[in-house]
PDB file of N, CA and C in Angstrom:
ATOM      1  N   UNK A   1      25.545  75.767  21.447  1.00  0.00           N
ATOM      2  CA  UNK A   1      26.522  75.649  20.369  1.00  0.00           C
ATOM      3  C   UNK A   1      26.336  74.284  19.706  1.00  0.00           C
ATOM      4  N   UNK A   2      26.154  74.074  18.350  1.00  0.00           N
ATOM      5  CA  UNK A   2      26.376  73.117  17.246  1.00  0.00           C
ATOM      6  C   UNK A   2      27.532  72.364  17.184  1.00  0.00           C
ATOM      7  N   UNK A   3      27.207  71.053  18.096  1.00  0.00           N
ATOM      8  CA  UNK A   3      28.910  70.470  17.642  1.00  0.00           C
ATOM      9  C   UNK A   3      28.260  68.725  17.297  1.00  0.00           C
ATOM     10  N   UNK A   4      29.633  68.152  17.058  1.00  0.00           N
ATOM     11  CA  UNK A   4      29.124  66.833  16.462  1.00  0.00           C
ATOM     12  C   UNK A   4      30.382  65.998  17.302  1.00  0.00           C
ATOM     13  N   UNK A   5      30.279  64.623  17.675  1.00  0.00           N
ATOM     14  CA  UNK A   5      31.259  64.059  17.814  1.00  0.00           C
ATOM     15  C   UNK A   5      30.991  62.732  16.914  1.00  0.00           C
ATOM     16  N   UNK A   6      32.696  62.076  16.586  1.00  0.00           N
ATOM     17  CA  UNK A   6      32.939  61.595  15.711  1.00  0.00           C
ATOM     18  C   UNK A   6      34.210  60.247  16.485  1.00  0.00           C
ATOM     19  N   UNK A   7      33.949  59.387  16.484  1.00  0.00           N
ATOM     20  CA  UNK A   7      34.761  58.676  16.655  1.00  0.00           C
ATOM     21  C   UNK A   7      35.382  58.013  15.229  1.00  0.00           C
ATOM     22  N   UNK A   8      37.085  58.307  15.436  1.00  0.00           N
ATOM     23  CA  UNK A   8      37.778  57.473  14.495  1.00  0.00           C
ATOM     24  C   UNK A   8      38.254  56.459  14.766  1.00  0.00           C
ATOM     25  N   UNK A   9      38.124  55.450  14.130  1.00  0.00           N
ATOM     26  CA  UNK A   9      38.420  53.796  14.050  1.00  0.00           C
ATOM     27  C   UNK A   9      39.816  53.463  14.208  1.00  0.00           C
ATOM     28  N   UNK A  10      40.772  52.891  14.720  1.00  0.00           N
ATOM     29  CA  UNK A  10      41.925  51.822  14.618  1.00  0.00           C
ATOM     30  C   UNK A  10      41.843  51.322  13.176  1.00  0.00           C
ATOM     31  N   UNK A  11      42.524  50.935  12.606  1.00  0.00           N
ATOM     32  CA  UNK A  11      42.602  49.968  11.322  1.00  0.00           C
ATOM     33  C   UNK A  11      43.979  49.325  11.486  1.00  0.00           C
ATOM     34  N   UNK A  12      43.486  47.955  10.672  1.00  0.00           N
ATOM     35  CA  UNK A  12      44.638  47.345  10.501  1.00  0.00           C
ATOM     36  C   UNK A  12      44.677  47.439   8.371  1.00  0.00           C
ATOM     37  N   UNK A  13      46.154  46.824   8.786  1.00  0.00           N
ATOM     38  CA  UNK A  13      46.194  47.035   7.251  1.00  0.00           C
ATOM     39  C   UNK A  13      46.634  45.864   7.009  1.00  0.00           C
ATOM     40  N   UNK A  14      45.725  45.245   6.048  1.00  0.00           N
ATOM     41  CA  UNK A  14      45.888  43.984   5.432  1.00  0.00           C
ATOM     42  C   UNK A  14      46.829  43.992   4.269  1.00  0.00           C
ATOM     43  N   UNK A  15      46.528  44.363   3.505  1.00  0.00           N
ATOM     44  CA  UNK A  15      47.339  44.392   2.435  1.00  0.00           C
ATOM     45  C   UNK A  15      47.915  45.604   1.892  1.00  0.00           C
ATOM     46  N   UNK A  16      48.803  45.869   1.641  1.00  0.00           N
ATOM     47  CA  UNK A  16      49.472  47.032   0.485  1.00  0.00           C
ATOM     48  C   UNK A  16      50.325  47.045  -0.285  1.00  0.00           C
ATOM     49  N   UNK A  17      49.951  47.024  -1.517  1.00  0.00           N
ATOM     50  CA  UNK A  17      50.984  47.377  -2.695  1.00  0.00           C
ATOM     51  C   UNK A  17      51.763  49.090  -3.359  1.00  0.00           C
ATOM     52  N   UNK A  18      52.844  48.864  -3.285  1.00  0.00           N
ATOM     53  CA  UNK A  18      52.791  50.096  -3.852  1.00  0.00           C
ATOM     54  C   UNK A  18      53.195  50.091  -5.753  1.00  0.00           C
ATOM     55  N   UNK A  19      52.225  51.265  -6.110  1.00  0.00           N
ATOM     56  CA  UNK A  19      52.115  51.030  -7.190  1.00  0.00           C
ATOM     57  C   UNK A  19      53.252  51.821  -8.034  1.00  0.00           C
ATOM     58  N   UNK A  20      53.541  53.157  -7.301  1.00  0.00           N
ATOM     59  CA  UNK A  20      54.315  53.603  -8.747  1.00  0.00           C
ATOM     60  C   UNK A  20      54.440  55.046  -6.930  1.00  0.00           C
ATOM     61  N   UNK A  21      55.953  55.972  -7.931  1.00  0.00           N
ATOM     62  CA  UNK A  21      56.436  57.144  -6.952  1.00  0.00           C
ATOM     63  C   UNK A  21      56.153  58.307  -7.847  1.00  0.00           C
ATOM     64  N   UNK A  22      55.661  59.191  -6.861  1.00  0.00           N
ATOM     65  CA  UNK A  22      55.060  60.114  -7.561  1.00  0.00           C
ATOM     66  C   UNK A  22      56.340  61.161  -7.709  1.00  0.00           C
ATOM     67  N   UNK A  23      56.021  62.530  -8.363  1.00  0.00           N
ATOM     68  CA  UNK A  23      57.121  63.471  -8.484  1.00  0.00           C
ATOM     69  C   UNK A  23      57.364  63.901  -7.200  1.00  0.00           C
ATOM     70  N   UNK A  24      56.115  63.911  -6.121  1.00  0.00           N
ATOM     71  CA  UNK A  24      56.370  64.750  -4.363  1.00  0.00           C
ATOM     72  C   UNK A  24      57.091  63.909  -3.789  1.00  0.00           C
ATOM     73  N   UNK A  25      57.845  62.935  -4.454  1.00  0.00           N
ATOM     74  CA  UNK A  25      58.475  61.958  -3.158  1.00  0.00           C
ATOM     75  C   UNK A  25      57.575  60.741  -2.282  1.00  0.00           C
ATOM     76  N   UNK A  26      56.350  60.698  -2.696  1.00  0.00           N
ATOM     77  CA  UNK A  26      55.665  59.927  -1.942  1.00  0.00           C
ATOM     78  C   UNK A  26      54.431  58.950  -2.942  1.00  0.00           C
ATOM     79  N   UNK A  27      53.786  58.078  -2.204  1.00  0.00           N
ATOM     80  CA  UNK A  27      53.973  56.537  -3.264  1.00  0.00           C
ATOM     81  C   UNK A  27      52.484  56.815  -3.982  1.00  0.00           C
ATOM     82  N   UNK A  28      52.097  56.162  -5.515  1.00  0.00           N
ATOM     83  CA  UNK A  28      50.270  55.604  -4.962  1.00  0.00           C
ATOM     84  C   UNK A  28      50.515  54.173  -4.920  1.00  0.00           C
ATOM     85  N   UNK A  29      49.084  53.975  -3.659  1.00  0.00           N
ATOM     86  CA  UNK A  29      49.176  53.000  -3.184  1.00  0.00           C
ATOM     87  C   UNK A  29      48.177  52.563  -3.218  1.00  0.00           C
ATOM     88  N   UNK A  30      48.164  50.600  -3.447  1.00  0.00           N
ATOM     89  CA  UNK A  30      46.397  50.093  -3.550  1.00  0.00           C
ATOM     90  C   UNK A  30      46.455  49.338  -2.136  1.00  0.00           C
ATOM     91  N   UNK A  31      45.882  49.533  -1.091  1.00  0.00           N
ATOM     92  CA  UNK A  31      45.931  49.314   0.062  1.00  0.00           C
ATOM     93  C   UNK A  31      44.388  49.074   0.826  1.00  0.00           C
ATOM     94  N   UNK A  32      44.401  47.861   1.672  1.00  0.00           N
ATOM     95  CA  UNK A  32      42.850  47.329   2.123  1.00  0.00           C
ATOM     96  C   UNK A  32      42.925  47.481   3.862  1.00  0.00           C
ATOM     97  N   UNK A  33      41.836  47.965   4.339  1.00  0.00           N
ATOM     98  CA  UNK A  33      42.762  48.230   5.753  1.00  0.00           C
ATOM     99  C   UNK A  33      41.073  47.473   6.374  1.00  0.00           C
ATOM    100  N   UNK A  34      41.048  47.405   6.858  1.00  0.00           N
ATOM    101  CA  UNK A  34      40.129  46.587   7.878  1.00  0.00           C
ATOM    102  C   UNK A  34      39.746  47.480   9.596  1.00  0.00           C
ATOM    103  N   UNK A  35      38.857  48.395   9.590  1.00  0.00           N
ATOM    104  CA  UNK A  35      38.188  48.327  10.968  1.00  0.00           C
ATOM    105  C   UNK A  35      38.765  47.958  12.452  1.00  0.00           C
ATOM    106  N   UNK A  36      39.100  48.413  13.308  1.00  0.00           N
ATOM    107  CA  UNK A  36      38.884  47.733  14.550  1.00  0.00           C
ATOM    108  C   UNK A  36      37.909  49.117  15.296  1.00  0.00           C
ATOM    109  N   UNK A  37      36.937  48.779  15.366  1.00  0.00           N
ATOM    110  CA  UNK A  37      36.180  49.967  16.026  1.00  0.00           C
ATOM    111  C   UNK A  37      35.960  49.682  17.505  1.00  0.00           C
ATOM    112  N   UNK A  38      36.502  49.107  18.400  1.00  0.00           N
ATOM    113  CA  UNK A  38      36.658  48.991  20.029  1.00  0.00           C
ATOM    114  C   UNK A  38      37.874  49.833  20.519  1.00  0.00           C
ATOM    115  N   UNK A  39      38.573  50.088  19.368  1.00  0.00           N
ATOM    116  CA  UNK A  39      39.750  51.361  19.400  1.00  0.00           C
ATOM    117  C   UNK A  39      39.902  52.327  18.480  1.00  0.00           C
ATOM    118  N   UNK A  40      39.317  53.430  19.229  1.00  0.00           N
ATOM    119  CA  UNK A  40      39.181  55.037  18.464  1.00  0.00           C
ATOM    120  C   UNK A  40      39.671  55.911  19.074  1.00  0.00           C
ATOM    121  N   UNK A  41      39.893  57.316  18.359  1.00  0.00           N
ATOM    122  CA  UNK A  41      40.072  58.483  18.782  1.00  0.00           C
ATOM    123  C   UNK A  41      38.627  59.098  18.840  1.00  0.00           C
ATOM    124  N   UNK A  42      38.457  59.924  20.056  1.00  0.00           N
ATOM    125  CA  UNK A  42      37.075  61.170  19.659  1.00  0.00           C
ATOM    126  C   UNK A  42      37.342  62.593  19.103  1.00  0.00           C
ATOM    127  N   UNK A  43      37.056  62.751  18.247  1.00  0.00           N
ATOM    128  CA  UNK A  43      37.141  64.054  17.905  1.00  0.00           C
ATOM    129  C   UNK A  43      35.915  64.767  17.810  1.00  0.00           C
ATOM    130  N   UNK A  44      35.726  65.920  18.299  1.00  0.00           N
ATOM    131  CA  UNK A  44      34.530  66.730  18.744  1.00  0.00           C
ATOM    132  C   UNK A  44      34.810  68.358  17.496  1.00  0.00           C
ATOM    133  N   UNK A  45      33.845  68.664  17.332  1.00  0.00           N
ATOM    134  CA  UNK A  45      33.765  69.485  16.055  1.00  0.00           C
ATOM    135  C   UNK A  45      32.383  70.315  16.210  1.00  0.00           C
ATOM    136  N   UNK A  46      33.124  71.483  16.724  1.00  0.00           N
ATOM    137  CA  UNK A  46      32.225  73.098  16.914  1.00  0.00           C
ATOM    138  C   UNK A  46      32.578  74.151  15.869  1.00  0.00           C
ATOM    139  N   UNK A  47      31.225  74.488  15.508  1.00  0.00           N
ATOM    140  CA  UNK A  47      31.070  75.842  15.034  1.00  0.00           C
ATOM    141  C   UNK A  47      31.923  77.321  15.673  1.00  0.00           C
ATOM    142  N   UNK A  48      32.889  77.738  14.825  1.00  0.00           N
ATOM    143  CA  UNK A  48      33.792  78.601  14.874  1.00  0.00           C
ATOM    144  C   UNK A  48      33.520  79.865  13.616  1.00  0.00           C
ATOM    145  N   UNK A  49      34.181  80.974  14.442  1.00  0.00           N
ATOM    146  CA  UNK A  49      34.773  81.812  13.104  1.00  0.00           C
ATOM    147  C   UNK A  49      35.986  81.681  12.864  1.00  0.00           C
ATOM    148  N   UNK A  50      36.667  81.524  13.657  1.00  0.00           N
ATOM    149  CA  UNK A  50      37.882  80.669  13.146  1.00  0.00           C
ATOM    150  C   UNK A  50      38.474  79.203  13.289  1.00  0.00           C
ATOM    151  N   UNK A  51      39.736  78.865  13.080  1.00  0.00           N
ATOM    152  CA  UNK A  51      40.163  77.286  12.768  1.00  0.00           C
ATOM    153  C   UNK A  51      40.748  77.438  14.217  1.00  0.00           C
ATOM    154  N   UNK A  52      40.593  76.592  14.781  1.00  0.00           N
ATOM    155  CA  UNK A  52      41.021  76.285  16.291  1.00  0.00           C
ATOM    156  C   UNK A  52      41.331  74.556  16.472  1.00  0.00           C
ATOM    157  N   UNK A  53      42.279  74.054  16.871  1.00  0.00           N
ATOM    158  CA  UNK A  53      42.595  72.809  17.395  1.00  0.00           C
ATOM    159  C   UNK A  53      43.564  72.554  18.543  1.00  0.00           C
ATOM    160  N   UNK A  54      42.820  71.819  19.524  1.00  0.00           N
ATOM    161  CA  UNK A  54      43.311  71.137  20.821  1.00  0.00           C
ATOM    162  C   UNK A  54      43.140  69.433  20.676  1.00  0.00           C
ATOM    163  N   UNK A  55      44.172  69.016  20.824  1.00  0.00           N
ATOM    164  CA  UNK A  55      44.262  67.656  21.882  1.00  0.00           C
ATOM    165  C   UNK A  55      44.528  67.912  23.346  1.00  0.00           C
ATOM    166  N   UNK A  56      44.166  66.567  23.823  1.00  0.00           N
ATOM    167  CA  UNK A  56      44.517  66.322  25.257  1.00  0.00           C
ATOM    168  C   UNK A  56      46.028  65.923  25.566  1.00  0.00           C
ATOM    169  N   UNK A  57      46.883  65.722  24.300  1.00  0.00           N
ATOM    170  CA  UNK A  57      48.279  65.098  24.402  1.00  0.00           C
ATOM    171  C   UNK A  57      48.752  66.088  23.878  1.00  0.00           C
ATOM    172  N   UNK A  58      49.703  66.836  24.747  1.00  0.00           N
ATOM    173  CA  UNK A  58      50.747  68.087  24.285  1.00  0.00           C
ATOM    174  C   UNK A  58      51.751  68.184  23.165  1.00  0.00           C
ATOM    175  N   UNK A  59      51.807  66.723  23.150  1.00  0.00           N
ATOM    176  CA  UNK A  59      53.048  66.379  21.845  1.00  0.00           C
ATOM    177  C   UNK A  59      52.281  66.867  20.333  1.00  0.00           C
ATOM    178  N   UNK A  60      51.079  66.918  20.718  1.00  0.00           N
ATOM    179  CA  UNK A  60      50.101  66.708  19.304  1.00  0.00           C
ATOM    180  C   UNK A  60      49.346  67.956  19.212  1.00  0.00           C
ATOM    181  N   UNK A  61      49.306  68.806  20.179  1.00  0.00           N
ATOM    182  CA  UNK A  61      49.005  70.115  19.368  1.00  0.00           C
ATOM    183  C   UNK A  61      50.156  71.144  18.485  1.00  0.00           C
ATOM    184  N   UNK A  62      50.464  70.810  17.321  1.00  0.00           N
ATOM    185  CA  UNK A  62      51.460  71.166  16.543  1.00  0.00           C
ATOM    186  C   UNK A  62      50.584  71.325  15.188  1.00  0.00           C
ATOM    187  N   UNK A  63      51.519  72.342  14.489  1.00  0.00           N
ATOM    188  CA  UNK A  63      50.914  72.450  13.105  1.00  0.00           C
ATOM    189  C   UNK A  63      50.940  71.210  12.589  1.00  0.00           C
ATOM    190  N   UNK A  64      52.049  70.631  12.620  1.00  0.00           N
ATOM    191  CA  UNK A  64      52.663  69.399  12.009  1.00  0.00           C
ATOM    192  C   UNK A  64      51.470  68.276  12.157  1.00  0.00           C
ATOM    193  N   UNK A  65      50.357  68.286  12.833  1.00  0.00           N
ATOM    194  CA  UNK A  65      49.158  66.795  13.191  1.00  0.00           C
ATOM    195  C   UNK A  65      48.917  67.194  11.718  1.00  0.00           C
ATOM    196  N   UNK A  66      48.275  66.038  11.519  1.00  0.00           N
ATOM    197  CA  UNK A  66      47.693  65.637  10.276  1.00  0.00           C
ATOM    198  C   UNK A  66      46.314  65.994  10.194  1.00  0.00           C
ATOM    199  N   UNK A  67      45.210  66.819  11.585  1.00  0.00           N
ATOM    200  CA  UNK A  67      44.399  67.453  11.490  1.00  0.00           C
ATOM    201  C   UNK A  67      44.438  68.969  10.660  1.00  0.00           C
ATOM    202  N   UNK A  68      45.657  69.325  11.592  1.00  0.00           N
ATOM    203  CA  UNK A  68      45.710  70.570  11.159  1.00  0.00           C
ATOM    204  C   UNK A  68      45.926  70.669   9.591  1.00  0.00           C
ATOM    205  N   UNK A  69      46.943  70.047   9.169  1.00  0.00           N
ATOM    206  CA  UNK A  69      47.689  70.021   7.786  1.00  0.00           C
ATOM    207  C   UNK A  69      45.767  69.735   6.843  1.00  0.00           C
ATOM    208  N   UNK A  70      45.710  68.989   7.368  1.00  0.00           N
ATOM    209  CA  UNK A  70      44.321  68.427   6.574  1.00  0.00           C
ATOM    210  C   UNK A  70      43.475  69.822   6.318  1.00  0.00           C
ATOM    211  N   UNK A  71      43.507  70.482   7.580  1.00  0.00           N
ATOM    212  CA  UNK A  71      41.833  71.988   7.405  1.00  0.00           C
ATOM    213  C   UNK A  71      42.666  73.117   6.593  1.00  0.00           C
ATOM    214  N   UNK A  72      44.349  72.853   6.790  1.00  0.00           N
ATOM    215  CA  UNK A  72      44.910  74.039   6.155  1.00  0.00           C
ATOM    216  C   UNK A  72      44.469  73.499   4.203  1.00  0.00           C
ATOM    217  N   UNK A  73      44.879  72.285   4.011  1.00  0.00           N
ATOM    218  CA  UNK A  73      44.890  72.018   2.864  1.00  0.00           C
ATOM    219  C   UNK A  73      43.425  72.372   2.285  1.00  0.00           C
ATOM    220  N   UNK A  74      42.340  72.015   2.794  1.00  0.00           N
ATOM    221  CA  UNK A  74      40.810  71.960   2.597  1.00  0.00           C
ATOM    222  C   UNK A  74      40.689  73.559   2.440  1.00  0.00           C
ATOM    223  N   UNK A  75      41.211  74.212   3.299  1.00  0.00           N
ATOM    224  CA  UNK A  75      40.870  75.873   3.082  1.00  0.00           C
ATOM    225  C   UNK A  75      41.894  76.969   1.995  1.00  0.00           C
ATOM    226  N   UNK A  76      42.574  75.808   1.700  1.00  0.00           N
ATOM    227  CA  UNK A  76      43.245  76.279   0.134  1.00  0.00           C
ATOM    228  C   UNK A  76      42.872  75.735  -0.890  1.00  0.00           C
ATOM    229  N   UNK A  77      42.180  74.223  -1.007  1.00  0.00           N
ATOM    230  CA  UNK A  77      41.873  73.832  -2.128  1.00  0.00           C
ATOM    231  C   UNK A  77      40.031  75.099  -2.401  1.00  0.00           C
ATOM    232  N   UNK A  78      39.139  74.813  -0.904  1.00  0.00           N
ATOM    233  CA  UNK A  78      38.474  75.309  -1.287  1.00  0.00           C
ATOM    234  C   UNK A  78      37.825  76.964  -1.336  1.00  0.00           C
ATOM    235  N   UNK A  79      39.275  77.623  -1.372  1.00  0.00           N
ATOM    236  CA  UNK A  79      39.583  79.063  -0.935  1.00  0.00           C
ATOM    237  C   UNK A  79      38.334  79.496   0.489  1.00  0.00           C
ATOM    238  N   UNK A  80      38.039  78.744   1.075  1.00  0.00           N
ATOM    239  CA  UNK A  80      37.449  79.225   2.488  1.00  0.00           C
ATOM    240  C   UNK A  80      37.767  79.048   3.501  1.00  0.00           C
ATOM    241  N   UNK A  81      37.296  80.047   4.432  1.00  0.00           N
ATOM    242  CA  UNK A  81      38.106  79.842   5.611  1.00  0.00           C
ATOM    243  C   UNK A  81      37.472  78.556   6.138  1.00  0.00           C
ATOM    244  N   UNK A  82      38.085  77.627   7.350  1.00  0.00           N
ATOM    245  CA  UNK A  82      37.472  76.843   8.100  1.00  0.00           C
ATOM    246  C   UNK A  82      37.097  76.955   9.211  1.00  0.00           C
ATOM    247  N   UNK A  83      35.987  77.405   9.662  1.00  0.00           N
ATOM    248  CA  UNK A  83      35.129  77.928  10.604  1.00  0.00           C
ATOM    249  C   UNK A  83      34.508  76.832  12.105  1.00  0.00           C
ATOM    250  N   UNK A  84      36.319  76.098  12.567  1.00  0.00           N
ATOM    251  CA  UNK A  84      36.032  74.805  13.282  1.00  0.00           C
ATOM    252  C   UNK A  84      36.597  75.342  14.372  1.00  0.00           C
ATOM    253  N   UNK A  85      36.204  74.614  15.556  1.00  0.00           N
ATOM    254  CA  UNK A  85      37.181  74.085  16.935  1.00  0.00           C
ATOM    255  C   UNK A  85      36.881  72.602  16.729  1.00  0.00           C
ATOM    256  N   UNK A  86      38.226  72.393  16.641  1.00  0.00           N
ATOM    257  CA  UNK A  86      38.262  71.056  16.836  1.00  0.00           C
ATOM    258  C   UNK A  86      39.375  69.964  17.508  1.00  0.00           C
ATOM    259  N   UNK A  87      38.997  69.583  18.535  1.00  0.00           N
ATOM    260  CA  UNK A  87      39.331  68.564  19.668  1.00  0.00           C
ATOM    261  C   UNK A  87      39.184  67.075  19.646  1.00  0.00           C
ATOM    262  N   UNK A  88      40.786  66.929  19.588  1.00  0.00           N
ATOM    263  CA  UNK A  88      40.887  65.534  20.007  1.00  0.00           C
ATOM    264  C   UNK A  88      41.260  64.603  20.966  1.00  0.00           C
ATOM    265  N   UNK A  89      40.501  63.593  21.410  1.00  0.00           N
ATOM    266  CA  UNK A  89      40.584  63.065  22.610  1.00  0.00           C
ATOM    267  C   UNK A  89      41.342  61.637  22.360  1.00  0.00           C
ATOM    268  N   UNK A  90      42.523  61.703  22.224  1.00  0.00           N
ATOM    269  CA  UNK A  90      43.158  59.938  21.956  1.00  0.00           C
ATOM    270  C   UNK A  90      42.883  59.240  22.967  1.00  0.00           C
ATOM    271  N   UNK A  91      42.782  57.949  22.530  1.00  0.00           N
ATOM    272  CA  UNK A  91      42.049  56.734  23.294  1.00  0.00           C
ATOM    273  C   UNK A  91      43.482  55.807  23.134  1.00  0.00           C
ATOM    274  N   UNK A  92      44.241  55.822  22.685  1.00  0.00           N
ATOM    275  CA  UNK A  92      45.131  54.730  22.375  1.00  0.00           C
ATOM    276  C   UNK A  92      46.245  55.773  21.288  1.00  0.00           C
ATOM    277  N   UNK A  93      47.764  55.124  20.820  1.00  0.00           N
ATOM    278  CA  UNK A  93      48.983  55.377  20.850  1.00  0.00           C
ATOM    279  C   UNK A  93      49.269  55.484  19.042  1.00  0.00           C
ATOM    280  N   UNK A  94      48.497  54.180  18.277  1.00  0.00           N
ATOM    281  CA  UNK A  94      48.479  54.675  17.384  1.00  0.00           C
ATOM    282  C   UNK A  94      47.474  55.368  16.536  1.00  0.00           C
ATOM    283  N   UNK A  95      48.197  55.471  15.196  1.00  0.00           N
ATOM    284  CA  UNK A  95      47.361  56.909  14.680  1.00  0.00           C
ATOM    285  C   UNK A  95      45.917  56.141  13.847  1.00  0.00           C
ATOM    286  N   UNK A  96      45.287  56.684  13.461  1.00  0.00           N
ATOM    287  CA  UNK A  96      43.913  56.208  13.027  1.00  0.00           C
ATOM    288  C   UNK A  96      43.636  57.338  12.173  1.00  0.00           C
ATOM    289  N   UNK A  97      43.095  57.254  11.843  1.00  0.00           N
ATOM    290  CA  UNK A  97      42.459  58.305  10.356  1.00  0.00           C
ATOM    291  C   UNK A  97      41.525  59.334  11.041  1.00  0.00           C
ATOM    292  N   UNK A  98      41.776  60.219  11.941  1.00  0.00           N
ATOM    293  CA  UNK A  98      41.480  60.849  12.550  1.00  0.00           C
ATOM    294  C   UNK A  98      41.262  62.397  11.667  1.00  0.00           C
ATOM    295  N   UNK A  99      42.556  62.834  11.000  1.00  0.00           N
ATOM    296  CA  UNK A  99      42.561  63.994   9.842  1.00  0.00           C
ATOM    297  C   UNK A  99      41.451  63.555   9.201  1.00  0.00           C
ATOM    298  N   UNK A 100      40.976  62.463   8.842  1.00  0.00           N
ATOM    299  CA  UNK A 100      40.181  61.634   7.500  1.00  0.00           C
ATOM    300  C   UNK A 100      38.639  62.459   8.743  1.00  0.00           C
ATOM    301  N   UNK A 101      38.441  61.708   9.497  1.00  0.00           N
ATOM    302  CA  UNK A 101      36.958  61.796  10.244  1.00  0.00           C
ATOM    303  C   UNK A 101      36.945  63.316  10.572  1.00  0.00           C
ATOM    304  N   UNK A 102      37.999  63.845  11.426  1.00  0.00           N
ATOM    305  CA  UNK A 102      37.812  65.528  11.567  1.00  0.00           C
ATOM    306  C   UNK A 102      37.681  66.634  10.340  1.00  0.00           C
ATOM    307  N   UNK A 103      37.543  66.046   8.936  1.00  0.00           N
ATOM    308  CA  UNK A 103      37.736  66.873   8.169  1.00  0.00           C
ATOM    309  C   UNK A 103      35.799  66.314   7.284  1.00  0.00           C
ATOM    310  N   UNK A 104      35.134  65.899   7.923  1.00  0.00           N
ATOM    311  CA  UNK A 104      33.867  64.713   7.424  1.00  0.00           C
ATOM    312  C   UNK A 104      32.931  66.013   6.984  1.00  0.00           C
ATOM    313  N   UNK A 105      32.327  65.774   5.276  1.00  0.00           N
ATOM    314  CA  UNK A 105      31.671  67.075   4.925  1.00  0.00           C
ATOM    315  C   UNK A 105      30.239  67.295   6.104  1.00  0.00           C
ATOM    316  N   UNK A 106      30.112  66.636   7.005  1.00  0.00           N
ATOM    317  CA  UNK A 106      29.034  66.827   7.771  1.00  0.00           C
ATOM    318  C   UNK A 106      28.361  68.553   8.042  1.00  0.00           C
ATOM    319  N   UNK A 107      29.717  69.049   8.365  1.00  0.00           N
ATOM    320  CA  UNK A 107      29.793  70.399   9.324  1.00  0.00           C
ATOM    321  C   UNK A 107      30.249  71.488   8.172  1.00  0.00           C
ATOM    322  N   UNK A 108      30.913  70.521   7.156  1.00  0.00           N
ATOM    323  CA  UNK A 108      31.032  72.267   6.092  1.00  0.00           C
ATOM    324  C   UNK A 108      30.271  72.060   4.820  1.00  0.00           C
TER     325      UNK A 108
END
């Protein structure tokens, strides 16, 4: 089986402005975030016929992760299905751009 792993980065966030509120209730923002790559999440990414997601932390297999929300959004913008298993292994407490790396055009 075809899979890839992907470690997502820690960031800090240096700076952020917010610029203006949109009509959804939520901001745009010009924001600089900085790297810490000695603290990541792994996320592992297999070839599926269907969309499948596990973590190792029970609190976080929910529609509600920002993985999931991310492959649902991607398979409506790009009317296809998403043909993943995809597993995440947290390394640490906060969140990291993990939706951002599990969703990487590598695999679709």
């Amino acid at each position: 089986m075809k899979y890839i792993e992907i470690k997502a980065p820690a960031k800090i966030n240096i700076g952020l402005r917010i610029l203006s509120k949109r009509s959804d209730g939520y901001h745009n923002l010009h924001t600089l975030f900085y790297p810490v790559y000695d603290l990541y999440d792994e996320i592992i990414i297999e070839r599926r016929n269907e969309f499948e997601f596990y973590a190792d932390k029970e609190e976080l297999n929910s529609e509600d992760n920002l993985i999931v929300r991310a492959a649902e959004l991607l398979a409506d913008y790009s009317r296809k299905k998403i043909g993943a298993k995809i597993v995440l292994k947290k390394k640490y407490r906060w969140e990291p751009d993990s939706a951002a790396a599990a969703l990487t055009p590598r695999l679709f």
